[in-house]
C-alpha atoms as a PDB file:
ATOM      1  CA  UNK A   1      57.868 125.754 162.088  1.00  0.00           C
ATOM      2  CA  UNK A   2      61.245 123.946 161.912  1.00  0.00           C
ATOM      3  CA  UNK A   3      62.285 123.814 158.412  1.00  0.00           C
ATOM      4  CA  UNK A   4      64.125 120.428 157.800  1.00  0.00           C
ATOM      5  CA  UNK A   5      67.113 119.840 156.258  1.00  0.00           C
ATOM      6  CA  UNK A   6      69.360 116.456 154.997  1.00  0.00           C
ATOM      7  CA  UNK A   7      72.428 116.175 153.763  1.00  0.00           C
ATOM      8  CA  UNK A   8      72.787 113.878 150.620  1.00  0.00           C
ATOM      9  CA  UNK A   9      75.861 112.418 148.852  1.00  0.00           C
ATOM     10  CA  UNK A  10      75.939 112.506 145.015  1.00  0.00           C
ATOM     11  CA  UNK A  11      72.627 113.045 144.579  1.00  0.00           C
ATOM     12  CA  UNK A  12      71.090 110.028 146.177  1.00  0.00           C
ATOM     13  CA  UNK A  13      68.696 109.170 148.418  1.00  0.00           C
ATOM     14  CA  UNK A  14      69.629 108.596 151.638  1.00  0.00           C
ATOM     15  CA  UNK A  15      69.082 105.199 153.332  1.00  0.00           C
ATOM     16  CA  UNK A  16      66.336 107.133 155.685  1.00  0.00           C
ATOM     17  CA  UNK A  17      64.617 108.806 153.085  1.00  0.00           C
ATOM     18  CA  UNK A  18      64.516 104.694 151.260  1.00  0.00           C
ATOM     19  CA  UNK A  19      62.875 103.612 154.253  1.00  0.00           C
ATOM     20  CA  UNK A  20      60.701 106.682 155.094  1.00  0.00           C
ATOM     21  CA  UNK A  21      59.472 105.751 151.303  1.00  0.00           C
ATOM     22  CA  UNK A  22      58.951 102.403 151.874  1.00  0.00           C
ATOM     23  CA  UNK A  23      56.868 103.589 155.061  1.00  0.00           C
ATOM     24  CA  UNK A  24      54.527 105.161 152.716  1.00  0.00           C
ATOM     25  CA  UNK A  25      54.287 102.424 150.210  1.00  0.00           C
ATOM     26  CA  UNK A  26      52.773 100.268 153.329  1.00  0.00           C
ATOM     27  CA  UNK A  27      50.641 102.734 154.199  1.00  0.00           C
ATOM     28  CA  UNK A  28      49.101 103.737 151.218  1.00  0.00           C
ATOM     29  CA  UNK A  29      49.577 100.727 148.531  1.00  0.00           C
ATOM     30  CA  UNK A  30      48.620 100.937 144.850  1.00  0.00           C
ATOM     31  CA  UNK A  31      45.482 102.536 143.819  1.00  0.00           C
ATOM     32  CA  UNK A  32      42.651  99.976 143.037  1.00  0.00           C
ATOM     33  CA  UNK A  33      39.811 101.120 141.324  1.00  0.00           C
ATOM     34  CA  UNK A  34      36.658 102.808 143.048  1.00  0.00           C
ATOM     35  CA  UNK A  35      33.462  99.944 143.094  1.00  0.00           C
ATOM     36  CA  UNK A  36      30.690 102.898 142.570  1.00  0.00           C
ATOM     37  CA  UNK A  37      30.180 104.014 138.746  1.00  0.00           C
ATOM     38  CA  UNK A  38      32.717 101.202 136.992  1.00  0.00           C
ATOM     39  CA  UNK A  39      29.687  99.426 135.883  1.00  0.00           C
ATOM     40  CA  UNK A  40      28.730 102.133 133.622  1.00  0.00           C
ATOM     41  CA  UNK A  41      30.059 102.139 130.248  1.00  0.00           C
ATOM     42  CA  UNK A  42      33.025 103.107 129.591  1.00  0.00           C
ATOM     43  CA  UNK A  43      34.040 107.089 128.474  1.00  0.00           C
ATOM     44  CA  UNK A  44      36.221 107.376 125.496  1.00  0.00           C
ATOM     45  CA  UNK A  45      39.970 108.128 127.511  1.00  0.00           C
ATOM     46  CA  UNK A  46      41.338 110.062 124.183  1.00  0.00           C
ATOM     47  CA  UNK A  47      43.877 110.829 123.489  1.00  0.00           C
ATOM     48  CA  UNK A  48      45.315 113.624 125.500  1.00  0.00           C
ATOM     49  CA  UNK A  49      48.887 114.675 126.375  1.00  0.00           C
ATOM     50  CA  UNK A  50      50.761 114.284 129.255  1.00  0.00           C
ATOM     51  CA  UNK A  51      51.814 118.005 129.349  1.00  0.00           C
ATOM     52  CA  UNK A  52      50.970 121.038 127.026  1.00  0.00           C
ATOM     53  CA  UNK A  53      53.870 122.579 125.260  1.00  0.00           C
ATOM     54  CA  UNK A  54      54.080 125.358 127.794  1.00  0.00           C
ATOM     55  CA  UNK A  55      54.345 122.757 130.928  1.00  0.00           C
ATOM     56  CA  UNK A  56      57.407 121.331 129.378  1.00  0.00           C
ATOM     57  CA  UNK A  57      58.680 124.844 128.045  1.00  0.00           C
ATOM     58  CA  UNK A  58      58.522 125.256 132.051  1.00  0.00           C
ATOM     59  CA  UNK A  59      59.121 122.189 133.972  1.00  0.00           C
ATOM     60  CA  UNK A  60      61.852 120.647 131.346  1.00  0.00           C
ATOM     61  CA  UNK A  61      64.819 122.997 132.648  1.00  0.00           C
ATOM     62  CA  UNK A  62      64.284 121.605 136.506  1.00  0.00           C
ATOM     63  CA  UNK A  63      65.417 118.214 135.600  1.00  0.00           C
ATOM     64  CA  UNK A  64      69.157 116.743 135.229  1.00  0.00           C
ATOM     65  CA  UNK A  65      70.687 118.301 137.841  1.00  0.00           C
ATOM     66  CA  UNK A  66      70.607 115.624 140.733  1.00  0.00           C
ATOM     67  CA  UNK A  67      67.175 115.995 141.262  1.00  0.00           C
ATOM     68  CA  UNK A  68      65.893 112.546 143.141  1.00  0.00           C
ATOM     69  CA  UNK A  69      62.347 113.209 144.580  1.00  0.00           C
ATOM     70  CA  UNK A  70      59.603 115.001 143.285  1.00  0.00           C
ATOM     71  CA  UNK A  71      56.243 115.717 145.222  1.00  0.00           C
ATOM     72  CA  UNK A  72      53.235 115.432 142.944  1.00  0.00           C
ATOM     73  CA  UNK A  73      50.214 117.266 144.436  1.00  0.00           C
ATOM     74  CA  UNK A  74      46.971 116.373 142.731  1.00  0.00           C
ATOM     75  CA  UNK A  75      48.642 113.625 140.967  1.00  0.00           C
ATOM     76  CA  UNK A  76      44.996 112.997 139.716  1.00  0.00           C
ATOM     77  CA  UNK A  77      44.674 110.011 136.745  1.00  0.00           C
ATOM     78  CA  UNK A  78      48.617 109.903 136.350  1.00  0.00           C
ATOM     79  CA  UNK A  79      49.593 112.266 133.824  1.00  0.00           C
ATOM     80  CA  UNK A  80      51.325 114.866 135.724  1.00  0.00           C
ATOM     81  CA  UNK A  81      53.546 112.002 137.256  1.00  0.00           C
ATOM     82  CA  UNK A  82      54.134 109.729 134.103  1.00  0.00           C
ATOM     83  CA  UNK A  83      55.814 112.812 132.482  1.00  0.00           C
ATOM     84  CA  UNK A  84      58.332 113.555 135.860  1.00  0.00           C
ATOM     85  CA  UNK A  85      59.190 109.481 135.152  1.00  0.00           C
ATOM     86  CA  UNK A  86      59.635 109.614 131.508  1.00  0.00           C
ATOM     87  CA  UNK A  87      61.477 112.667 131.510  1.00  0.00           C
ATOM     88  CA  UNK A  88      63.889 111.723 134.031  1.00  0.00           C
ATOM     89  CA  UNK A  89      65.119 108.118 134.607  1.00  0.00           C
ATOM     90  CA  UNK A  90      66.418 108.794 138.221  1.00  0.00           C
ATOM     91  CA  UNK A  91      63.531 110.929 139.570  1.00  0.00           C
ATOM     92  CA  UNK A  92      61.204 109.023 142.797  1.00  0.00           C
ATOM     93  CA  UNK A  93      57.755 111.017 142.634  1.00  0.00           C
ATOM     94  CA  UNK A  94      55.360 111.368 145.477  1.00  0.00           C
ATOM     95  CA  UNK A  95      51.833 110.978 143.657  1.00  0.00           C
ATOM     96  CA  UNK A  96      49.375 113.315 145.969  1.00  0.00           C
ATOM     97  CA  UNK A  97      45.727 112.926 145.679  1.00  0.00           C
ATOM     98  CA  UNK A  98      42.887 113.194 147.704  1.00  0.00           C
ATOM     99  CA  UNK A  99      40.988 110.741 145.627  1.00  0.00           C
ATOM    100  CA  UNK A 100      37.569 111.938 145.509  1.00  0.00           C
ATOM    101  CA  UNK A 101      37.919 115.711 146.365  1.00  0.00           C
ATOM    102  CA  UNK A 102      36.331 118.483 148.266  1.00  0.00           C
ATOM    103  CA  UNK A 103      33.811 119.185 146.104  1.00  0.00           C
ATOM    104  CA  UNK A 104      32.582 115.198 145.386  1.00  0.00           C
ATOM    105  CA  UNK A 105      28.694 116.015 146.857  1.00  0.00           C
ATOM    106  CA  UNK A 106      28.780 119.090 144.390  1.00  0.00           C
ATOM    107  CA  UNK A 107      29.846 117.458 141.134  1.00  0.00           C
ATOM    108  CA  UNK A 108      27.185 116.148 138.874  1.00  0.00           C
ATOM    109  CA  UNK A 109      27.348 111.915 138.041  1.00  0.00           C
ATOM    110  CA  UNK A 110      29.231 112.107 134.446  1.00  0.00           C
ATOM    111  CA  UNK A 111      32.405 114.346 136.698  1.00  0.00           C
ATOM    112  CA  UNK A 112      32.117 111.493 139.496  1.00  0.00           C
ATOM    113  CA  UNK A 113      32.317 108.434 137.070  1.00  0.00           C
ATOM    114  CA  UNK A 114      35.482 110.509 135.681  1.00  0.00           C
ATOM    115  CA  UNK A 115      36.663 111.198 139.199  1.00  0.00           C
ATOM    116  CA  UNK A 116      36.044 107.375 140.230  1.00  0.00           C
ATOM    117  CA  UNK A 117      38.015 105.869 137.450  1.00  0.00           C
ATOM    118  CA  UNK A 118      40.821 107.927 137.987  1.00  0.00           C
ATOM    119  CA  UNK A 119      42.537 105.453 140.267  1.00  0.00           C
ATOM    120  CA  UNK A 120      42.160 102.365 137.855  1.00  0.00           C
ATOM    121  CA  UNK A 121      43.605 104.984 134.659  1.00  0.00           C
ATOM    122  CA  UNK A 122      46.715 106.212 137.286  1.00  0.00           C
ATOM    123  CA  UNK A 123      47.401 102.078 138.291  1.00  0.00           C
ATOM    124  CA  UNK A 124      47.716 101.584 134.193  1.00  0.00           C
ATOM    125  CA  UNK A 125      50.149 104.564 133.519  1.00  0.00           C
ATOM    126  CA  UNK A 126      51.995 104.073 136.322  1.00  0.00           C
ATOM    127  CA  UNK A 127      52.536  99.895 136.326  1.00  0.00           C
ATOM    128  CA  UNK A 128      55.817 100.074 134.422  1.00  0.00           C
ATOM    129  CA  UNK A 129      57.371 103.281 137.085  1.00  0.00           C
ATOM    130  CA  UNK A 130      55.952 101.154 140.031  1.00  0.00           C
ATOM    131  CA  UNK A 131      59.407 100.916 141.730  1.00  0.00           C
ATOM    132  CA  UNK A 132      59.758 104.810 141.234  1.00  0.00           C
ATOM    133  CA  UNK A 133      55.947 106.191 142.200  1.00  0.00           C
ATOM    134  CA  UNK A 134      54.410 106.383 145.852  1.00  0.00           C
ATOM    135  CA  UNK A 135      51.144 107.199 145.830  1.00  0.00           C
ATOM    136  CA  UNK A 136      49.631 109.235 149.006  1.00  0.00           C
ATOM    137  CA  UNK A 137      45.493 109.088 149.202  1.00  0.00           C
ATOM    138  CA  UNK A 138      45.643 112.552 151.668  1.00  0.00           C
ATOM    139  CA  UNK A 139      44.688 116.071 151.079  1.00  0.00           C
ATOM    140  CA  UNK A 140      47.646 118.107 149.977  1.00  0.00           C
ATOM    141  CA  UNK A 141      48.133 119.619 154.000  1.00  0.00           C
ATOM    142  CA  UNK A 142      47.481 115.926 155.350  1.00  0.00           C
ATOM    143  CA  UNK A 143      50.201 114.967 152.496  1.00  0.00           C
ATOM    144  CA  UNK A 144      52.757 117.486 153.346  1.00  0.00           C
ATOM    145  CA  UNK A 145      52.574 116.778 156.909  1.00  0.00           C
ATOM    146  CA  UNK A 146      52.883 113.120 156.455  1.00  0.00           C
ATOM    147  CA  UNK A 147      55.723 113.620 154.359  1.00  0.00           C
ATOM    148  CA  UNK A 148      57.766 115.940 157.084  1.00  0.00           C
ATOM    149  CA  UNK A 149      57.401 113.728 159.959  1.00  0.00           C
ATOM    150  CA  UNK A 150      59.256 111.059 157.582  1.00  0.00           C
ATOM    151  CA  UNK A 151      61.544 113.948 157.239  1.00  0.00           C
ATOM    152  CA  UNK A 152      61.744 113.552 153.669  1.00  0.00           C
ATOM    153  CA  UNK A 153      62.797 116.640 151.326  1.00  0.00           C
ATOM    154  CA  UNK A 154      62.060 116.817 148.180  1.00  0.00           C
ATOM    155  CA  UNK A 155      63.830 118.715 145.283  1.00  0.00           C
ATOM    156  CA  UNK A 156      61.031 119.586 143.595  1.00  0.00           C
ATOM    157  CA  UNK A 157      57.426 120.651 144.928  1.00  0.00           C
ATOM    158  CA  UNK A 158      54.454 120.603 142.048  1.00  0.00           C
ATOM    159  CA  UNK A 159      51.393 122.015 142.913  1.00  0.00           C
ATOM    160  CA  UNK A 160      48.395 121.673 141.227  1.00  0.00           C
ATOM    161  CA  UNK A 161      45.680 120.006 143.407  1.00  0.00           C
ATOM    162  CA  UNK A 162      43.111 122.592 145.347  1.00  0.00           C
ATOM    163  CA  UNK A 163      42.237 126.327 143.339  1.00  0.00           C
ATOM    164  CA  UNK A 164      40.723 126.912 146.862  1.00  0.00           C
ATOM    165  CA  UNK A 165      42.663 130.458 147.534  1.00  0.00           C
ATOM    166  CA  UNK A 166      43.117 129.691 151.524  1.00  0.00           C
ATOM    167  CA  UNK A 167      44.393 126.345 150.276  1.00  0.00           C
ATOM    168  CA  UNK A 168      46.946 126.918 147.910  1.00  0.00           C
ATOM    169  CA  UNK A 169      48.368 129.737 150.105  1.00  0.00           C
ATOM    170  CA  UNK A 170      48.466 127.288 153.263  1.00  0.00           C
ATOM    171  CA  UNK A 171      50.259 124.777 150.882  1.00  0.00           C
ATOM    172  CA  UNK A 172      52.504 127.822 149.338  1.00  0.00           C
ATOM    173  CA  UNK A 173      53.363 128.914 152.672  1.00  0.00           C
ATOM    174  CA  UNK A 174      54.024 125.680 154.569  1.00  0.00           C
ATOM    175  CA  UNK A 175      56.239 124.057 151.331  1.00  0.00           C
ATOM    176  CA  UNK A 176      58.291 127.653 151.511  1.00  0.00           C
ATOM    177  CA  UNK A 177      59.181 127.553 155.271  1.00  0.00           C
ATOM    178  CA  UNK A 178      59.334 123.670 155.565  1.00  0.00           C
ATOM    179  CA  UNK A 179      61.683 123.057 151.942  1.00  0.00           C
ATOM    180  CA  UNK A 180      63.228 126.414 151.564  1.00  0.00           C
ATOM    181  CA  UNK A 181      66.020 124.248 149.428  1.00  0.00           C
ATOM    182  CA  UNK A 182      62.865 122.851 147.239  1.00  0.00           C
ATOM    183  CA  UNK A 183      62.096 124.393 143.510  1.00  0.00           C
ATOM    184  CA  UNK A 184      58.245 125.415 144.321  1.00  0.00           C
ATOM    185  CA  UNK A 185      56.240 125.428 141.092  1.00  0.00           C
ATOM    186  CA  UNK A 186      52.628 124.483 140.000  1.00  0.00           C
ATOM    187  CA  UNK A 187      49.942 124.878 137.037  1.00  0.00           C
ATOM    188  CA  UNK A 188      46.656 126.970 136.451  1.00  0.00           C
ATOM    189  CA  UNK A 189      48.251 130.219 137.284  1.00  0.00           C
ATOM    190  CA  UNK A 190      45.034 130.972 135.220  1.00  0.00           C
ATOM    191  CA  UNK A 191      42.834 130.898 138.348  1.00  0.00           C
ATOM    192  CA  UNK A 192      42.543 134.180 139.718  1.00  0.00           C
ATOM    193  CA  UNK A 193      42.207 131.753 143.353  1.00  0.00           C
ATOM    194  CA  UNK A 194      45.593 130.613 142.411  1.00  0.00           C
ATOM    195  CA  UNK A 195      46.931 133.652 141.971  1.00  0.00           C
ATOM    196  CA  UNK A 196      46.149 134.827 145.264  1.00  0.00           C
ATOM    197  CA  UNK A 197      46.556 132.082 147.330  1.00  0.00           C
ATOM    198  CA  UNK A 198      50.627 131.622 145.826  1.00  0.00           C
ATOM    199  CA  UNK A 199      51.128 135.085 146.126  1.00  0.00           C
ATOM    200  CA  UNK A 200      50.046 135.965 149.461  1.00  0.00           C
ATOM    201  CA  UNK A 201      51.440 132.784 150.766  1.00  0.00           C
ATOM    202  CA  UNK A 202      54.723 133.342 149.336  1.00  0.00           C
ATOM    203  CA  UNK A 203      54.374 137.034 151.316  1.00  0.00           C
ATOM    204  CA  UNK A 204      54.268 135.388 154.415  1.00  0.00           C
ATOM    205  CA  UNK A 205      57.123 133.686 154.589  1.00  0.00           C
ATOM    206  CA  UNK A 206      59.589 135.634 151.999  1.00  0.00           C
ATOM    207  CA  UNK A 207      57.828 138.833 153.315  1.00  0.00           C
ATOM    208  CA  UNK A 208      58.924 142.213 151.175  1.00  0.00           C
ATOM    209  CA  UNK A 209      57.201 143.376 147.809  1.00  0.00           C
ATOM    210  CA  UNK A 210      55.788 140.535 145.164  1.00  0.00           C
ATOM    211  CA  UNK A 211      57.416 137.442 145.411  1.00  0.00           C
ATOM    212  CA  UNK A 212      59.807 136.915 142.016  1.00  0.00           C
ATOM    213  CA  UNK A 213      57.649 134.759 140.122  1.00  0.00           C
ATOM    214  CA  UNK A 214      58.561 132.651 136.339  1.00  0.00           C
ATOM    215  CA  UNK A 215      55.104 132.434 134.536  1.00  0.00           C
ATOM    216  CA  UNK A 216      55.259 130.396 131.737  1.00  0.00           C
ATOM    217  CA  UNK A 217      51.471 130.552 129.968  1.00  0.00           C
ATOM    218  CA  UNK A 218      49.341 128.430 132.891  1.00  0.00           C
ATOM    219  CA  UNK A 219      53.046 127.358 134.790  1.00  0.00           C
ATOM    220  CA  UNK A 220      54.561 129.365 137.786  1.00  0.00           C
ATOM    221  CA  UNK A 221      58.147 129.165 139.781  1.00  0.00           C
ATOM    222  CA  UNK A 222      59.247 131.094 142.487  1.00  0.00           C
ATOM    223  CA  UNK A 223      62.775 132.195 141.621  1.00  0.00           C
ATOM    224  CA  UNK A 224      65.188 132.029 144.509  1.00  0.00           C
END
């Protein structure tokens, strides 16, 4: 696989990575909210965090260093990317969801109702970092391939959509070879799947002994 490179001055995005950006916007628009389930009333949302402690013990140190464009992967209700905007006024994120999943036939109705209203709760946390958020309805593979044939390259790479072992070690793998120049992270380092699937997809392409690894609690990051 070719890996991809750009050049960018100061920081910036270039003019080709603005358009390949706006390319995306067209294609995918703004989440509107599912029609199935919305009738039902309403689940308390609570009042839960954007990040634990040990996310931003982890993530915080990536930021302020002319970082421009993060790639979100299972951006899910919004959280994960609110907290990239809020933490960094500059930062463009690529929001990567596959909306309903590969498990929606297996999940029971109260985990689909949550599931469904996930696009009207990520349109609400999002509406004031609209100019800086482009959402991408693919799988995380579909995403990442999308995202290379715009030949855009992100600084930073979050993963934490599949805990399917083969799938986070395709993702691991391709990100690696494609963005060498990319800070690869992600969350639930807890998953034994996880685990795995970074580990032996790192092996592939870094090849050698265990990949060098920063785990932070439930937060990994290959060191390069």
């Amino acid at each position: 696989m070719n890996r991809i490179a750009k050049t960018r001055q100061a920081g910036l995005l270039t003019a080709a990575e603005q358009e390949s950006l706006h390319e995306l916007r067209l294609e995918f628009g703004w989440p509107v909210p599912a029609s199935f389930f919305l009738d039902d009333e309403e689940e308390p949302a609570g009042d839960e965090p954007l990040f634990s402690p040990e996310h931003i013990e982890a993530l915080q140190p990536l930021l302020g260093v002319q970082r421009r464009l993060v790639v979100d992967i299972g951006s899910g209700c919004g959280r994960s990317t609110e907290w990239w905007c809020r933490s960094d006024s500059e930062l463009v994120v690529v929001a990567v969801d596959h909306g309903f999943g590969e498990a929606w036939e297996r999940l029971d109705d109260r985990a689909k109702r949550r599931i469904a209203r996930r696009p009207a709760e990520f349109s609400a946390r999002l509406e004031a970092f609209r100019s800086r958020v482009v959402p991408v309805r693919l799988s995380s593979t579909e995403a990442l391939c999308r995202l290379a044939e715009l030949r855009l390259t992100p600084d930073i790479v979050y993963c934490d959509g599949s805990v399917l072992e083969g799938v986070v070690s395709a993702d691991v793998r391709w990100i690696a070879e494609t963005w060498p120049q990319a800070v690869l992270c992600g969350s639930r380092w807890s998953s034994s799947a996880v685990r795995v699937g970074v580990t032996a997809g790192l092996r592939e392409v870094l090849g050698g002994p265990l990949p060098s690894l920063l785990v932070t609690g439930n937060v990994w990051r290959l060191l390069r």
